[in-house]
Protein backbone atom coordinates (compact mmCIF):
# COMPACT_ATOMS: atom_id res chain seq x y z
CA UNK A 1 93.05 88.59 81.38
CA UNK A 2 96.34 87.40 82.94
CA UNK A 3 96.24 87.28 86.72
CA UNK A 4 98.09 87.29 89.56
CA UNK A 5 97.22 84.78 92.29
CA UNK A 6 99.32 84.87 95.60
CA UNK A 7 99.18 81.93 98.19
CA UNK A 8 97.62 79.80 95.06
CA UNK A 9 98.57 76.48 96.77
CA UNK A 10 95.88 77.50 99.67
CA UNK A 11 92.24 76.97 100.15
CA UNK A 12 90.34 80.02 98.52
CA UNK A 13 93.49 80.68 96.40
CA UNK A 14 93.18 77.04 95.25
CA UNK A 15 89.70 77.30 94.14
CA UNK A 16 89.75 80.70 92.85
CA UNK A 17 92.51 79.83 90.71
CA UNK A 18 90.59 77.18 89.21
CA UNK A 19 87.09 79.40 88.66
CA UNK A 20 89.11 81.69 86.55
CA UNK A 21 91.22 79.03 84.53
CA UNK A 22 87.49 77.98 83.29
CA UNK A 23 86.51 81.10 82.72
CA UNK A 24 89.28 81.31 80.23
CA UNK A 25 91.87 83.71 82.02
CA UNK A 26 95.62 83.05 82.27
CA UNK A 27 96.91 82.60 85.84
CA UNK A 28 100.24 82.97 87.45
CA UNK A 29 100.29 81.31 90.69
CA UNK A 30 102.38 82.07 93.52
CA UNK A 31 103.31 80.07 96.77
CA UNK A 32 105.82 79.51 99.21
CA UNK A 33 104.73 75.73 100.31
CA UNK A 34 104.77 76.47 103.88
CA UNK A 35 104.90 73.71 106.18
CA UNK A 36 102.35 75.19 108.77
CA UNK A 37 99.82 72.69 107.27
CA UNK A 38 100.50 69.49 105.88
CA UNK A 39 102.45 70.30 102.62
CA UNK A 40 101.02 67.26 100.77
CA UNK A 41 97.14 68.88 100.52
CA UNK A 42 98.72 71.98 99.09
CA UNK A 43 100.72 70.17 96.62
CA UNK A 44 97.18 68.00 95.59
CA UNK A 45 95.71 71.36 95.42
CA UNK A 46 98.05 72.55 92.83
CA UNK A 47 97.86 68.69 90.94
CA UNK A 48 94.46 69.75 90.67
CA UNK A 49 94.62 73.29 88.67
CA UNK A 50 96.97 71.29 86.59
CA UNK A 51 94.59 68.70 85.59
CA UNK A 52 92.14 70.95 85.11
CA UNK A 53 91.23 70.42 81.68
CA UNK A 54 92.06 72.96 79.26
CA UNK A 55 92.36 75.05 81.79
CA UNK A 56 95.71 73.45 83.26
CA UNK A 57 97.30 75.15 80.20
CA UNK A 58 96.80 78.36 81.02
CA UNK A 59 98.03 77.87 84.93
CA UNK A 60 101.65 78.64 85.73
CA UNK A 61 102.94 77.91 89.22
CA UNK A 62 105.88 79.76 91.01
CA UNK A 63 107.55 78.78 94.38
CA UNK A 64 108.39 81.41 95.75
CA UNK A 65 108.36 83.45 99.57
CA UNK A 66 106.29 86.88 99.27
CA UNK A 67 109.41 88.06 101.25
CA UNK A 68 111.78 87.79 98.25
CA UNK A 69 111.56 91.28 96.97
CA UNK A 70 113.55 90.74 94.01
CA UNK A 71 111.73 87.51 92.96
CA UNK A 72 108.45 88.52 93.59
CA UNK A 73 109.72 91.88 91.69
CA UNK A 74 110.90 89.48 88.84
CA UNK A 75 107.30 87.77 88.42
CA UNK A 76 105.76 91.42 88.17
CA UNK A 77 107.86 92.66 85.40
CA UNK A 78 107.61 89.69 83.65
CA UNK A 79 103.77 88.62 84.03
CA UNK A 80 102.37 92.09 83.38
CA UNK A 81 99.48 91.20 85.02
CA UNK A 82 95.91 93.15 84.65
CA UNK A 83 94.82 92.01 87.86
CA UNK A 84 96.50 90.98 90.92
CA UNK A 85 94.11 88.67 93.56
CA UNK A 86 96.79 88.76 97.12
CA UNK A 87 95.26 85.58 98.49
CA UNK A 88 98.38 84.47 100.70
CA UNK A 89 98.90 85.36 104.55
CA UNK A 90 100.43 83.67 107.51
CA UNK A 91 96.76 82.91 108.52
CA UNK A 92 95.60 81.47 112.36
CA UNK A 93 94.63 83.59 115.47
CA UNK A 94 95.87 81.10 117.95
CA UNK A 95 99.37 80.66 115.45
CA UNK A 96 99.99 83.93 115.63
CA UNK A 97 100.38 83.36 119.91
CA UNK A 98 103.03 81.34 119.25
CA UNK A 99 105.05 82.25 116.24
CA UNK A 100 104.93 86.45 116.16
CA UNK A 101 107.36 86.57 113.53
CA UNK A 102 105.67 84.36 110.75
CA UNK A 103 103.14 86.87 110.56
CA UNK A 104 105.53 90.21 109.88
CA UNK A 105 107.84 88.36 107.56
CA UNK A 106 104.61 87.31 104.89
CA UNK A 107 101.32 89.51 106.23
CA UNK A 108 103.52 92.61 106.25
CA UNK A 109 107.02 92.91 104.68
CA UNK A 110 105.07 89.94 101.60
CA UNK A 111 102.50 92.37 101.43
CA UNK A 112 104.76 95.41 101.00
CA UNK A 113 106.40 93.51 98.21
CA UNK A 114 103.12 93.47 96.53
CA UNK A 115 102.24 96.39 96.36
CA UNK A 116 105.57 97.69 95.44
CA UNK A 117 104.92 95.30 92.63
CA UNK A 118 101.85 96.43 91.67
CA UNK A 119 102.99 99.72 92.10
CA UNK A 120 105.68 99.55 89.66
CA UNK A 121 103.85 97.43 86.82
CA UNK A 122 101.14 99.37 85.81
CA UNK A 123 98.71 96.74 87.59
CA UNK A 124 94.82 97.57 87.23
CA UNK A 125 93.17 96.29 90.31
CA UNK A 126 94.91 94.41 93.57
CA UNK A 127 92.07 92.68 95.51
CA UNK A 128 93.69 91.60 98.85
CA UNK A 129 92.12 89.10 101.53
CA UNK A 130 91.68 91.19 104.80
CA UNK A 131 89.90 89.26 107.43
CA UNK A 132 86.77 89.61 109.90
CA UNK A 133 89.11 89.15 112.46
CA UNK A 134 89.92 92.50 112.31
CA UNK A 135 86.76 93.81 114.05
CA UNK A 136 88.20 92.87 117.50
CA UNK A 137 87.05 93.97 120.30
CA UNK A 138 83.56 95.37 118.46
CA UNK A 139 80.77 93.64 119.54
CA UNK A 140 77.76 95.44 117.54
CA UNK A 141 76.11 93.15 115.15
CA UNK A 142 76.44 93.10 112.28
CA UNK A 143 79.97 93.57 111.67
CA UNK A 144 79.89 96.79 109.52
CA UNK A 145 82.77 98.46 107.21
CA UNK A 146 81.77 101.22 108.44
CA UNK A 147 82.90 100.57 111.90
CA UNK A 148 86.12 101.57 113.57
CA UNK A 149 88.57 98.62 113.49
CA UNK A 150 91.33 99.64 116.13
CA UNK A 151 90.97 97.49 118.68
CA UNK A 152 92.02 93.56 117.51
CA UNK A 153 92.48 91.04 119.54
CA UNK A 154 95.51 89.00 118.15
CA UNK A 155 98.10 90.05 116.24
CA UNK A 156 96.86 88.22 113.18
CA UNK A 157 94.24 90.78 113.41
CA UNK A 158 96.61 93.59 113.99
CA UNK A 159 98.58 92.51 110.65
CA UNK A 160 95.04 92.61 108.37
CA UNK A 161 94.31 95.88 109.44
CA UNK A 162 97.94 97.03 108.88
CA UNK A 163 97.20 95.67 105.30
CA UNK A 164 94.38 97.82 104.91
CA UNK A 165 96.33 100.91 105.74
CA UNK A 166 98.94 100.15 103.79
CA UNK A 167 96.77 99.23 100.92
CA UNK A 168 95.23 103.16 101.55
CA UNK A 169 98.13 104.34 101.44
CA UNK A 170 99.12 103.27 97.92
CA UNK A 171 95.51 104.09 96.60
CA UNK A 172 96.27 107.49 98.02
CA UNK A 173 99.74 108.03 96.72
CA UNK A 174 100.28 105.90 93.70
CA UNK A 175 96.42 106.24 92.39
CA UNK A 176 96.46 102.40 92.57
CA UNK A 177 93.14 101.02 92.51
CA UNK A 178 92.75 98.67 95.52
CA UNK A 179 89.70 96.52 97.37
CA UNK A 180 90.23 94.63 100.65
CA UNK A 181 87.67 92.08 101.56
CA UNK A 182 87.12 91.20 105.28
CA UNK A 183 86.35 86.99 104.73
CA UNK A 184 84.02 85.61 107.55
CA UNK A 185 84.94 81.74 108.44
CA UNK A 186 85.20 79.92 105.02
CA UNK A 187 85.03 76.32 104.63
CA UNK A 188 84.55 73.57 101.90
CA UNK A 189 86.37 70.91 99.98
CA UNK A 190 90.16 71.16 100.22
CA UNK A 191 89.29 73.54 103.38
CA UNK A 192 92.11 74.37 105.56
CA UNK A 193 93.03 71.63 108.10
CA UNK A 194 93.42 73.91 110.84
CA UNK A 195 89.97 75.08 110.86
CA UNK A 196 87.46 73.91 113.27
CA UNK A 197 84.80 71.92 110.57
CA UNK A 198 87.89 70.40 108.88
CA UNK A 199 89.28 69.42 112.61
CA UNK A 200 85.83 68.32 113.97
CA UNK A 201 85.33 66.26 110.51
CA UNK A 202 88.44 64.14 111.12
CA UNK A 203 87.96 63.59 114.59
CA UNK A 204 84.18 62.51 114.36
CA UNK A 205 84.90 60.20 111.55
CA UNK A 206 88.65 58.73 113.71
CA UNK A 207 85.86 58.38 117.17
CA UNK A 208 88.11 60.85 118.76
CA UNK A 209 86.80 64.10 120.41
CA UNK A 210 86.15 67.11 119.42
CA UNK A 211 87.38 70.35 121.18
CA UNK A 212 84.79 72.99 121.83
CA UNK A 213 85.81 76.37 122.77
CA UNK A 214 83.89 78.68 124.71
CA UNK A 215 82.24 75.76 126.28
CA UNK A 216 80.13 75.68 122.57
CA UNK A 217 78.82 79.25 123.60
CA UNK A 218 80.28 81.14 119.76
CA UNK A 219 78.16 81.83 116.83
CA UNK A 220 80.01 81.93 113.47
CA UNK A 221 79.20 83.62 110.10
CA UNK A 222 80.25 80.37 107.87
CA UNK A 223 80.91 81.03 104.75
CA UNK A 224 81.19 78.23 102.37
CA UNK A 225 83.98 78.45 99.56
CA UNK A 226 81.66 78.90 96.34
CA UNK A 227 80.38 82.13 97.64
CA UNK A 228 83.60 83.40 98.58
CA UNK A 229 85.04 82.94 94.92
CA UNK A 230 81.82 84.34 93.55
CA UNK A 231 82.68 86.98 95.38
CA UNK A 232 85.97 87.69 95.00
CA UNK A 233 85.28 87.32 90.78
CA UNK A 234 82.70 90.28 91.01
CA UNK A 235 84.68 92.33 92.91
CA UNK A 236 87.75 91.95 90.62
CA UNK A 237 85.54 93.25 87.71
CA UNK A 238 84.44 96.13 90.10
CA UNK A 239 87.39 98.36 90.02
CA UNK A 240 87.23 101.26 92.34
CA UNK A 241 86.99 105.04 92.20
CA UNK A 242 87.57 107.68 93.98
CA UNK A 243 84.42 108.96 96.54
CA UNK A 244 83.46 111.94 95.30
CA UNK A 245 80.67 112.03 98.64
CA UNK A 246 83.68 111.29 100.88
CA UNK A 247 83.59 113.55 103.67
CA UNK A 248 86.69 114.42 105.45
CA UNK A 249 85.17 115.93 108.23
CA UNK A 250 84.08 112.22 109.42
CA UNK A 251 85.71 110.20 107.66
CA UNK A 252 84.30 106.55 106.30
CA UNK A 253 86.34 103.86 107.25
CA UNK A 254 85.06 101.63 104.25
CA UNK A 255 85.40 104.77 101.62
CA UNK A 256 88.04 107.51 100.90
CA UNK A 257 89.25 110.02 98.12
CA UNK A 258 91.30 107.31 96.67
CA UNK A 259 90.40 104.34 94.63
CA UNK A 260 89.78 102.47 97.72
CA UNK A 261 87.25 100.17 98.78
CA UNK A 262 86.38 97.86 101.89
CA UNK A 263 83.62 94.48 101.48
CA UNK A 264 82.88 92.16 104.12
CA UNK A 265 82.52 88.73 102.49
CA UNK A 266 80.18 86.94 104.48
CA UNK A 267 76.92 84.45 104.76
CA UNK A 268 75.17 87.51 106.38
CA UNK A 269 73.50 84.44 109.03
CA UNK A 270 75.56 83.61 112.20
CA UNK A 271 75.33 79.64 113.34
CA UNK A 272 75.30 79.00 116.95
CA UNK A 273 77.89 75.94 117.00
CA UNK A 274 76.22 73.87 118.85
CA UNK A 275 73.87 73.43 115.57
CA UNK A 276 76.91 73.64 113.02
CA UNK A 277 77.91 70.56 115.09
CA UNK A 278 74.75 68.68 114.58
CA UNK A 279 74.86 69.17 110.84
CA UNK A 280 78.19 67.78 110.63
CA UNK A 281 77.29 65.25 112.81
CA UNK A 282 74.32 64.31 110.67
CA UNK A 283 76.40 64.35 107.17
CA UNK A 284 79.18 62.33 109.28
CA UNK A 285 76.63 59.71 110.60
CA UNK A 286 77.90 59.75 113.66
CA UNK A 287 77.85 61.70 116.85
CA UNK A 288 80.79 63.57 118.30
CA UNK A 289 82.52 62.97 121.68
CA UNK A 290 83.33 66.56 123.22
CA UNK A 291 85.93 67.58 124.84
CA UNK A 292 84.23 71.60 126.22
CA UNK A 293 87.41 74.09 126.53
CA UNK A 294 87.48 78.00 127.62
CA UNK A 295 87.67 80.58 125.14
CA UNK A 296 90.98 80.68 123.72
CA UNK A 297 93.01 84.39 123.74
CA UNK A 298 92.56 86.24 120.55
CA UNK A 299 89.61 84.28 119.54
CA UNK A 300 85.95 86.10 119.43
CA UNK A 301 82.68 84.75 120.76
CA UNK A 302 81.14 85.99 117.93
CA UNK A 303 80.65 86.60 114.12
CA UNK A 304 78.36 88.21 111.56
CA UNK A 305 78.90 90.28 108.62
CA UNK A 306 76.89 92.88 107.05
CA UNK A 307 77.18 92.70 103.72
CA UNK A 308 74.50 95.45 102.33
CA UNK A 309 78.42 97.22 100.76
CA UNK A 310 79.29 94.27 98.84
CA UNK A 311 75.43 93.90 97.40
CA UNK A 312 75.22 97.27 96.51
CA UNK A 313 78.58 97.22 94.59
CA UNK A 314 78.32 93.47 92.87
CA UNK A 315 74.50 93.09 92.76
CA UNK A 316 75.27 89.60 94.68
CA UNK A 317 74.72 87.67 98.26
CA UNK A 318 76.25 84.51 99.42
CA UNK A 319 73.80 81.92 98.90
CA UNK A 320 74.59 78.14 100.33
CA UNK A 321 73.64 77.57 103.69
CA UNK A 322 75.24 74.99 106.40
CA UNK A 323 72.88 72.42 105.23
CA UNK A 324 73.99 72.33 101.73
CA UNK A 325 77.59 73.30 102.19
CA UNK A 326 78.51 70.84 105.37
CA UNK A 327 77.49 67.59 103.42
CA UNK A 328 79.55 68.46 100.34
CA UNK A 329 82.56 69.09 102.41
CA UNK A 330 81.93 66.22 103.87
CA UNK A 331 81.38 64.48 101.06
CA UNK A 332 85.15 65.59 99.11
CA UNK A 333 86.68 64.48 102.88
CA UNK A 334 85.67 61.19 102.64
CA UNK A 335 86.55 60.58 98.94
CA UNK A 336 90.09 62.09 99.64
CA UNK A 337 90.99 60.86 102.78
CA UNK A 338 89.21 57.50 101.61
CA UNK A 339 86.93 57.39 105.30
């Protein structure tokens, strides 16, 4: 197939961009190059897919803002594109504290632009990245998609649950097939610098501290990046329907009369910090100086998704744990950064 890949220069967009250049698929890859994280990873990221054997043949790389409607209008018509994977966001809770406005420019008016695109070129499934940030203020575990959302906590949040309305919407009106998929913590190699076991890595390897929020006292559904492509590949093939069980007399948040559907993509087994700590101490070989902070606004003491939805639909459950997945990222940190 020939696919769309949006914010290709990132971390899952990255490695999902190079899982279906191997499976043989033409991709068109799409990314502005922002500077909220250092440039130069993204750019190795892309030197990557273009190495990439045979497969660096097949990739095609545009630089481009989601907020250009015209050009992003431009690489629709001409990439006529039989799936569309929306992978790029303005993406940070504490970020979004600071600069508002990052976050409406590409999470909603870049979004808009995609599915306008999608929309108007005949495109047969968009699989967007929602977030499990969007759960909020819940506090029942597991974190179902069948739970009300309307309560989040930052307006990162707030701007992945506008994305699943919106997405809705355009199932509703336009018959456009869509699937959003709520991703709990990912990490791995060529991880995101701005996430905690990328931070803690550098600093426990540099003797510096580490900071630890909520005084340690946060349990996170990690989620390392294999799984998360795996994922992401079934669900593409999975191409929504309409309900025909939807009931509109109480509604499903996760369903609908449209060709609309809601996964969370998660390990399905919270880690208390304190022991995702010790395994990256243990793959570091070193311990970690601590520096224990309050709970940050916006942020959430606590993650875990339920992910019975996404087995039922793909036939398929994360399957790397902490111990396997910590030492590989690790392992790519110190052969990159050459620690």
């Amino acid at each position: 197939m020939r696919i769309l890949v949006t914010g290709v220069a990132g971390f899952i967009g990255m490695h999902l961009a190079r899982r279906l250049l191997d499976a043989g698929h033409e991709v068109v890859g799409v990314d502005n190059l922002s500077a909220y994280y250092d440039v130069s990873l993204k750019q190795a990221r892309l030197e990557a897919l273009r190495r990439g054997g045979g497969g660096g043949l097949h990739f095609h790389f545009v630089q481009m803002d989601l907020g250009d409607a015209d050009g992003i209008d431009a690489v629709f018509r001409d990439g006529r594109f039989d799936r569309v994977l929306h992978m790029a966001a303005q993406a940070g809770v504490r970020y979004s504290l600071e600069n508002p406005r990052a976050y409406i420019d590409s999470n909603l008016v870049g979004f808009g632009n995609i599915l306008e695109g999608c929309r108007h070129h005949d495109v047969g499934h968009l699989v967007f990245a929602s977030s499990s940030s969007v759960y909020g203020a819940n506090t029942r575990m597991p974190f179902s998609v069948h739970d009300n959302v309307d309560h989040p906590l930052s307006l990162y949040a707030a701007t992945k649950k506008s994305n699943e309305l919106m997405a809705h919407t355009y199932a509703h009106l336009y018959r456009l097939p869509v699937t959003g998929l709520r991703f709990f913590t990912v990490y791995g190699p060529w991880g995101r610098p701005d996430m905690a076991p990328f931070k803690f890595t550098r600093a426990i390897l540099a003797g510096e501290p580490i900071e630890v929020y909520n005084y340690g006292r946060m349990r996170r559904d990690f989620t390392y990046i294999d799984d998360i492509v795996e994922g992401v590949v079934r669900v593409m093939d999975t191409v929504p329907g309409p309900d025909p069980g939807f009931d509109t007399n109480a509604p499903d948040p996760a369903r609908s009369t449209a060709p609309y559907r809601i996964y969370n993509i998660g390990n399905n087994q919270p880690v208390a910090l304190e022991d995702f700590i010790a395994t990256l101490e243990e793959a570091c070989g070193r311990r970690a100086e601590r520096r224990e902070l309050p709970m940050q606004p916006g942020d959430v003491a606590e993650t875990y998704a339920d992910i019975d939805e996404l087995a039922d639909a793909t036939g398929w459950v994360p399957q790397v744990s902490i111990a396997e997945g910590v030492p590989r990222f690790v392992a790519w940190y110190r052969d990159f950064y050459g620690v």
